[in-house]
PDB file of N, CA and C in Angstrom:
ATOM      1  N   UNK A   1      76.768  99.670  80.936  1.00  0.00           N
ATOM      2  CA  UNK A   1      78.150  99.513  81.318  1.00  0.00           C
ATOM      3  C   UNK A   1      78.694 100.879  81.725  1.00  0.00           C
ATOM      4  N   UNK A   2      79.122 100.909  82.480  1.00  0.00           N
ATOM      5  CA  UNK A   2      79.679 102.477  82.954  1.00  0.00           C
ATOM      6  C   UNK A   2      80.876 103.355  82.290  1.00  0.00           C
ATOM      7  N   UNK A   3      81.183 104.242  82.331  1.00  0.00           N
ATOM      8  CA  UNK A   3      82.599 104.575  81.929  1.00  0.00           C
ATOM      9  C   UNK A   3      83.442 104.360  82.757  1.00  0.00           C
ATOM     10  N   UNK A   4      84.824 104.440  81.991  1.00  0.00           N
ATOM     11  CA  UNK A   4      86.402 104.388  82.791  1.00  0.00           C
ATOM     12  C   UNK A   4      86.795 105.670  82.650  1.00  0.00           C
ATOM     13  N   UNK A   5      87.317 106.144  83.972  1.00  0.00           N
ATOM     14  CA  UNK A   5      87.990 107.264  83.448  1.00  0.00           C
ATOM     15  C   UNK A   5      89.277 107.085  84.008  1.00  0.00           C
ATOM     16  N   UNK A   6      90.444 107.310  83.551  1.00  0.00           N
ATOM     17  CA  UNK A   6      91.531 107.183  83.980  1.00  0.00           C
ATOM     18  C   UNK A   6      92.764 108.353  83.833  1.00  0.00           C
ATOM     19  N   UNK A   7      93.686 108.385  84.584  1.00  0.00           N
ATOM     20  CA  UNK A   7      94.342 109.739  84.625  1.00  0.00           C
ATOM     21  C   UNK A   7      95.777 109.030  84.327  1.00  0.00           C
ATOM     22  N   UNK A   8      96.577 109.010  83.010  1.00  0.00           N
ATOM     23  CA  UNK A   8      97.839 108.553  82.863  1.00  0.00           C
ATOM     24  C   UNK A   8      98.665 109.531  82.401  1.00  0.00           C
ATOM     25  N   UNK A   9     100.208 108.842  82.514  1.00  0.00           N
ATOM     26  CA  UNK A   9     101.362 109.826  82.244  1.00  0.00           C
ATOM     27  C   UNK A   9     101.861 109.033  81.616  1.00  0.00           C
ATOM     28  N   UNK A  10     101.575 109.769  79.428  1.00  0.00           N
ATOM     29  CA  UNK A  10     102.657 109.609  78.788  1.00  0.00           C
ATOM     30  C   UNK A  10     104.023 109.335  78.572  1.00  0.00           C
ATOM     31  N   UNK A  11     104.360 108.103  78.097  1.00  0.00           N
ATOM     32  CA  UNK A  11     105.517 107.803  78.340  1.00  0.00           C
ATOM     33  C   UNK A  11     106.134 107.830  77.120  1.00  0.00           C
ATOM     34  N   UNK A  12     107.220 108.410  76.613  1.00  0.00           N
ATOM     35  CA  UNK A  12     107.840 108.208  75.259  1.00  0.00           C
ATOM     36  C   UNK A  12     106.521 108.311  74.406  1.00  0.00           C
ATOM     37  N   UNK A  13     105.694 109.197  74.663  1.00  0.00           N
ATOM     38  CA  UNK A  13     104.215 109.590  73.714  1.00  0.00           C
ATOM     39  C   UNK A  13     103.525 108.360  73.156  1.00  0.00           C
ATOM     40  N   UNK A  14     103.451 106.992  74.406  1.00  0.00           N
ATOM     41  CA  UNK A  14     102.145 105.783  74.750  1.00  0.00           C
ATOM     42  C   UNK A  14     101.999 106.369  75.845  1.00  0.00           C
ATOM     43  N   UNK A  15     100.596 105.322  75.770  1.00  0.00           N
ATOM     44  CA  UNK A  15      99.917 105.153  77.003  1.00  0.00           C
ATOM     45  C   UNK A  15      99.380 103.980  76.992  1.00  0.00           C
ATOM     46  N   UNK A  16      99.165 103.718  78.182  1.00  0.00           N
ATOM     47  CA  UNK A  16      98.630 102.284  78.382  1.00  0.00           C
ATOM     48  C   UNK A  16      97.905 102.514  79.672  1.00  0.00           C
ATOM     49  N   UNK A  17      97.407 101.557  79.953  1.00  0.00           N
ATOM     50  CA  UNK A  17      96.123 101.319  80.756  1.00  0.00           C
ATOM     51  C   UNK A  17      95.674  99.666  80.886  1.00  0.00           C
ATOM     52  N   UNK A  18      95.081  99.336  82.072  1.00  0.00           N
ATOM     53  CA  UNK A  18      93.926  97.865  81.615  1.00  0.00           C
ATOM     54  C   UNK A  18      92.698  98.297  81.857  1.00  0.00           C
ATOM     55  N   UNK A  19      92.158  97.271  81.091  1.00  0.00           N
ATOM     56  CA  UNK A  19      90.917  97.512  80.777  1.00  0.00           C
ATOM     57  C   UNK A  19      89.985  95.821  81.369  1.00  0.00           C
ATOM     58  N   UNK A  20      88.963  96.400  82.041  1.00  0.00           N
ATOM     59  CA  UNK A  20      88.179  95.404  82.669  1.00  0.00           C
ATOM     60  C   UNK A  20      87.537  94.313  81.918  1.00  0.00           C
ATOM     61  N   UNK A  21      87.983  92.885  82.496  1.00  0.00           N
ATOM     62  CA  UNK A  21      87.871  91.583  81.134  1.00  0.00           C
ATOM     63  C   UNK A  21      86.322  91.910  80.547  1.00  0.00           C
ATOM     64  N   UNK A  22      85.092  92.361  81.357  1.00  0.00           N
ATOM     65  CA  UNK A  22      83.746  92.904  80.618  1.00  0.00           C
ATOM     66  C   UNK A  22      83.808  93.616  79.286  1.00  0.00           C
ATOM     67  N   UNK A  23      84.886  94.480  78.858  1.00  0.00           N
ATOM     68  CA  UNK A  23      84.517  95.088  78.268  1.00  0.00           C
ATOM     69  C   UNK A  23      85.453  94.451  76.894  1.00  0.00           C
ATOM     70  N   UNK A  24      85.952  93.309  77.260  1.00  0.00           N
ATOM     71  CA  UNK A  24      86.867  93.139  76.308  1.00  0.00           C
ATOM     72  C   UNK A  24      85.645  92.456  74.883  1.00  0.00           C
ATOM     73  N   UNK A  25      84.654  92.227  75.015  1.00  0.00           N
ATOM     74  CA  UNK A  25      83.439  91.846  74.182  1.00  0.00           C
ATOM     75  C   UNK A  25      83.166  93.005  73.393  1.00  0.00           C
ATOM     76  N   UNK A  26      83.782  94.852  73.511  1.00  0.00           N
ATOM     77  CA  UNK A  26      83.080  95.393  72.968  1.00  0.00           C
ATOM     78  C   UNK A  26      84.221  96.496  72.063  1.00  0.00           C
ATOM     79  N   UNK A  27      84.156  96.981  71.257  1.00  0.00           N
ATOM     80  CA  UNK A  27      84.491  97.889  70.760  1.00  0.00           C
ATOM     81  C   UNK A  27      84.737  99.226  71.626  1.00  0.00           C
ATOM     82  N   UNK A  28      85.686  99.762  72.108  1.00  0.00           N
ATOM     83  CA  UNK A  28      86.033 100.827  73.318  1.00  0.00           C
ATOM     84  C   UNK A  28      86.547 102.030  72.516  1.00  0.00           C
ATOM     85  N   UNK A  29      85.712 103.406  72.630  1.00  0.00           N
ATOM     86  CA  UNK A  29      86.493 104.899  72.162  1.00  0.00           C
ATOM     87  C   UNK A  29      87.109 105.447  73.018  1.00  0.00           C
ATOM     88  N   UNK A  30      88.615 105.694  72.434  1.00  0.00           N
ATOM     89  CA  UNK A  30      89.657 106.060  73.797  1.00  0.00           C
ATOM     90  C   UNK A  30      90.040 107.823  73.011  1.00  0.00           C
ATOM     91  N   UNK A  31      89.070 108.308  74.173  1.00  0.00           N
ATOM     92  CA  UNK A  31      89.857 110.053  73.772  1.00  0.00           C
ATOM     93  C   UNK A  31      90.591 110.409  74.940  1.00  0.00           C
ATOM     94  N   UNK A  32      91.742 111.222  74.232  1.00  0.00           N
ATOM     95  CA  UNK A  32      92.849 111.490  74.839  1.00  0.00           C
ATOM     96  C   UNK A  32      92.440 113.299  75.251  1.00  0.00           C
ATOM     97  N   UNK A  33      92.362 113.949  76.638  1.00  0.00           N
ATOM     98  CA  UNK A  33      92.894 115.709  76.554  1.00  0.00           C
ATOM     99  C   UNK A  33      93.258 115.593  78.017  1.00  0.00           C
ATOM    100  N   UNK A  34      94.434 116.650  77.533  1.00  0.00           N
ATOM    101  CA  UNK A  34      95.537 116.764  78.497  1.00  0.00           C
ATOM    102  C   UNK A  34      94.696 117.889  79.759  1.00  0.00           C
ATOM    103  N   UNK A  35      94.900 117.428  80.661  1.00  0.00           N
ATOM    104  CA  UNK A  35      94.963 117.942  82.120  1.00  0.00           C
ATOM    105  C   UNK A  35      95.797 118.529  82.864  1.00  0.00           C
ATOM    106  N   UNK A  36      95.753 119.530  83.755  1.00  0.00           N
ATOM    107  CA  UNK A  36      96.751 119.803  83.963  1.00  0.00           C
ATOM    108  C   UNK A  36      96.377 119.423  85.862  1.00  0.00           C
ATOM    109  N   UNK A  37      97.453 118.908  86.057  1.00  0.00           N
ATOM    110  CA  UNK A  37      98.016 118.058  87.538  1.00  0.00           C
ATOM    111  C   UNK A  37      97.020 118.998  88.808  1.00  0.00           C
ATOM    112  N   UNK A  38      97.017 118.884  89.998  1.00  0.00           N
ATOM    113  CA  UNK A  38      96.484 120.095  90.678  1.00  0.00           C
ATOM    114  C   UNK A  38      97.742 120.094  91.589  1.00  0.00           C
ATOM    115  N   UNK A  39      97.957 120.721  91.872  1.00  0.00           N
ATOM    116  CA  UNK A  39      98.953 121.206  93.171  1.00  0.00           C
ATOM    117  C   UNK A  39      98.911 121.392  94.290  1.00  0.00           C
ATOM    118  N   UNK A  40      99.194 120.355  94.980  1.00  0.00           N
ATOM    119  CA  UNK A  40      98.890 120.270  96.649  1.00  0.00           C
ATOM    120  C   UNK A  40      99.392 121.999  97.088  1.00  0.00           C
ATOM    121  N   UNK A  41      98.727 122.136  98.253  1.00  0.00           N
ATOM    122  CA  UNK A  41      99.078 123.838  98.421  1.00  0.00           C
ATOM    123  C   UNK A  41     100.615 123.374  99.653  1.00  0.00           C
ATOM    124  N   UNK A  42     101.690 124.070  99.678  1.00  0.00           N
ATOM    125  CA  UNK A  42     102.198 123.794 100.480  1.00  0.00           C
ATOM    126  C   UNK A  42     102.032 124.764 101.671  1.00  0.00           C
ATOM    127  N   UNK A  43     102.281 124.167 103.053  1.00  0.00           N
ATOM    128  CA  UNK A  43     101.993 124.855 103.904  1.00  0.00           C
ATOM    129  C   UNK A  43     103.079 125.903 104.710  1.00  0.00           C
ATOM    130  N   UNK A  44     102.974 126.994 104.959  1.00  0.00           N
ATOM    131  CA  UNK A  44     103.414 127.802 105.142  1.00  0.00           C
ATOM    132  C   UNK A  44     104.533 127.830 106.631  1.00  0.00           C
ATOM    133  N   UNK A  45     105.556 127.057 106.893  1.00  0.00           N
ATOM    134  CA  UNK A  45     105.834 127.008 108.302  1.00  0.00           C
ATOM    135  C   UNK A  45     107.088 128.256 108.521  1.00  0.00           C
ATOM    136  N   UNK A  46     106.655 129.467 108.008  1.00  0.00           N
ATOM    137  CA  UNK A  46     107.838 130.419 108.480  1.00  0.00           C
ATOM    138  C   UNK A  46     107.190 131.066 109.765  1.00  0.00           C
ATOM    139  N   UNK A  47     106.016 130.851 110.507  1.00  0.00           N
ATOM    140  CA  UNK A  47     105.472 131.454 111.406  1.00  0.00           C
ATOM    141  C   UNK A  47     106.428 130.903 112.557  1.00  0.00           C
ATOM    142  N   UNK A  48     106.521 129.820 112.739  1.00  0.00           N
ATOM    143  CA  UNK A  48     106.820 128.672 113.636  1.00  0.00           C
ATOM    144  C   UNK A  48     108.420 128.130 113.367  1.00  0.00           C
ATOM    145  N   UNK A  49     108.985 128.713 111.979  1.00  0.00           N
ATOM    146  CA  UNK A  49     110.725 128.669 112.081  1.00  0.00           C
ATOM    147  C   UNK A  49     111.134 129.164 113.020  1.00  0.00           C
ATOM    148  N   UNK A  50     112.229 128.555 113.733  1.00  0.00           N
ATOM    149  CA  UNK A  50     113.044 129.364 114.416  1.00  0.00           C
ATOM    150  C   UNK A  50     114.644 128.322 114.808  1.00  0.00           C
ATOM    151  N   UNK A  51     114.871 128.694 115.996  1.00  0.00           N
ATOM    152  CA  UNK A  51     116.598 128.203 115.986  1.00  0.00           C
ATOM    153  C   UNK A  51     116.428 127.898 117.737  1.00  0.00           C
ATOM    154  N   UNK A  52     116.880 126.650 117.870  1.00  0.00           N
ATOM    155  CA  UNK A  52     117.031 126.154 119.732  1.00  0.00           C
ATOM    156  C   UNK A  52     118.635 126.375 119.841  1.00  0.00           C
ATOM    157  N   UNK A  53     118.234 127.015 120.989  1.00  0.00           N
ATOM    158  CA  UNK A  53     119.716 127.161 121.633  1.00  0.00           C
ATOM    159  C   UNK A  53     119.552 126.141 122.868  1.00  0.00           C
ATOM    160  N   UNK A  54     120.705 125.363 122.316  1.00  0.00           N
ATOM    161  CA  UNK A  54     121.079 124.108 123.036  1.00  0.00           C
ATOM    162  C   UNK A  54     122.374 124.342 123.720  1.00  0.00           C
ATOM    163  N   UNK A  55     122.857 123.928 124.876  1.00  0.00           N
ATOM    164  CA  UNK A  55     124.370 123.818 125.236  1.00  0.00           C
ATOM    165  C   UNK A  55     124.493 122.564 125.271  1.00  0.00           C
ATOM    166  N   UNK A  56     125.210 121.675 125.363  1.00  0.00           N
ATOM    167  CA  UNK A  56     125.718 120.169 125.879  1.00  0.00           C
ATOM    168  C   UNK A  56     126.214 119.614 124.326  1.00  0.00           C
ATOM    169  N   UNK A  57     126.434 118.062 124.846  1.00  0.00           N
ATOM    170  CA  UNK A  57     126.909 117.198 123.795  1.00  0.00           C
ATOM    171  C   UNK A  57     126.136 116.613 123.493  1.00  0.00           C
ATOM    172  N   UNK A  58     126.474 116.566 122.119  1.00  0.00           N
ATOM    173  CA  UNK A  58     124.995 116.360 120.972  1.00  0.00           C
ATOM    174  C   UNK A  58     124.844 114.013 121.161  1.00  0.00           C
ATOM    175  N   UNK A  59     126.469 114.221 121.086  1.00  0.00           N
ATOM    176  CA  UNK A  59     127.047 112.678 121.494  1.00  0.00           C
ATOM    177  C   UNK A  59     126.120 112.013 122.712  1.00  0.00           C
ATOM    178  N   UNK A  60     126.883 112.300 123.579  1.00  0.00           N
ATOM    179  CA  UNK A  60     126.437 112.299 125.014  1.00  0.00           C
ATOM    180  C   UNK A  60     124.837 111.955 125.155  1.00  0.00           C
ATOM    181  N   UNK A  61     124.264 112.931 124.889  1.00  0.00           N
ATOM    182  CA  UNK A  61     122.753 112.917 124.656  1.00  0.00           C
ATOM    183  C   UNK A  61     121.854 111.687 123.659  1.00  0.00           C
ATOM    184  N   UNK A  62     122.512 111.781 122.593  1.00  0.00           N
ATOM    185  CA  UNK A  62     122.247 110.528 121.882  1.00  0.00           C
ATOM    186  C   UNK A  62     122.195 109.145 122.620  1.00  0.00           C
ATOM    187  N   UNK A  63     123.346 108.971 123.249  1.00  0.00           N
ATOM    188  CA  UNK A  63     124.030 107.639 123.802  1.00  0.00           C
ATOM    189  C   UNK A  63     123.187 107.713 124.906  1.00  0.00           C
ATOM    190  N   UNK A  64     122.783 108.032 125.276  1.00  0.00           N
ATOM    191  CA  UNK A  64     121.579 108.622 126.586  1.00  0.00           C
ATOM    192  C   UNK A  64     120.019 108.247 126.105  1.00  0.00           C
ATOM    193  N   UNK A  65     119.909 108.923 125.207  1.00  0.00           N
ATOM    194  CA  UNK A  65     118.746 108.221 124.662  1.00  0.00           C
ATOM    195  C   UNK A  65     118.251 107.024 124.292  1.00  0.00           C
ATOM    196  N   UNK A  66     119.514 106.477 123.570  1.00  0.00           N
ATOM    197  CA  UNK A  66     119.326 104.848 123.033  1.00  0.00           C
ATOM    198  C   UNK A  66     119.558 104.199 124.041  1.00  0.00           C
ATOM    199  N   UNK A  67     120.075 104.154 125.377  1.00  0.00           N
ATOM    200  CA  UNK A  67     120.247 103.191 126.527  1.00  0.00           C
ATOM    201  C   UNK A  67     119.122 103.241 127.265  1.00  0.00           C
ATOM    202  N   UNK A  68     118.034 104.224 127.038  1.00  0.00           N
ATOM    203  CA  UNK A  68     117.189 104.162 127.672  1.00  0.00           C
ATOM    204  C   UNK A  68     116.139 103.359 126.583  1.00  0.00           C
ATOM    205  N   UNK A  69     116.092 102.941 125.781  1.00  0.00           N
ATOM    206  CA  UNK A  69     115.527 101.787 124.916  1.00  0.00           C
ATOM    207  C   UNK A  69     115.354 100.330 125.719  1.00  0.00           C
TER     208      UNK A  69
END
């Protein structure tokens, strides 16, 4: 029978989980150690910040856009 491994977040200090109807025939050891999360890297977009200089109406332009729908 294989292992489960599962990754949960404590709630009010339970946890819960399901467990596959196979294994409900057997006696199951549930150890608990804390992990710590990984952290998506965020990506860096100050290369590529910057500011458009626009003239016109922001209105205008809109209402322009959606009629062409």
């Amino acid at each position: 029978m294989p292992v489960l491994e599962r990754l949960v977040q404590p709630k009010r200090n339970r946890v819960s989980f399901e467990v596959p109807k196979e294994y409900s025939r057997y006696v199951c050891k549930v150890i608990l150690f804390p992990v710590e999360e990984e952290k998506k890297p965020r990506y860096d977009f100050s290369d590529i910040v910057g500011k458009l200089r626009w003239k016109g109406d922001a209105v205008k332009e809109q209402k322009a856009l959606r009629d062409e729908w």
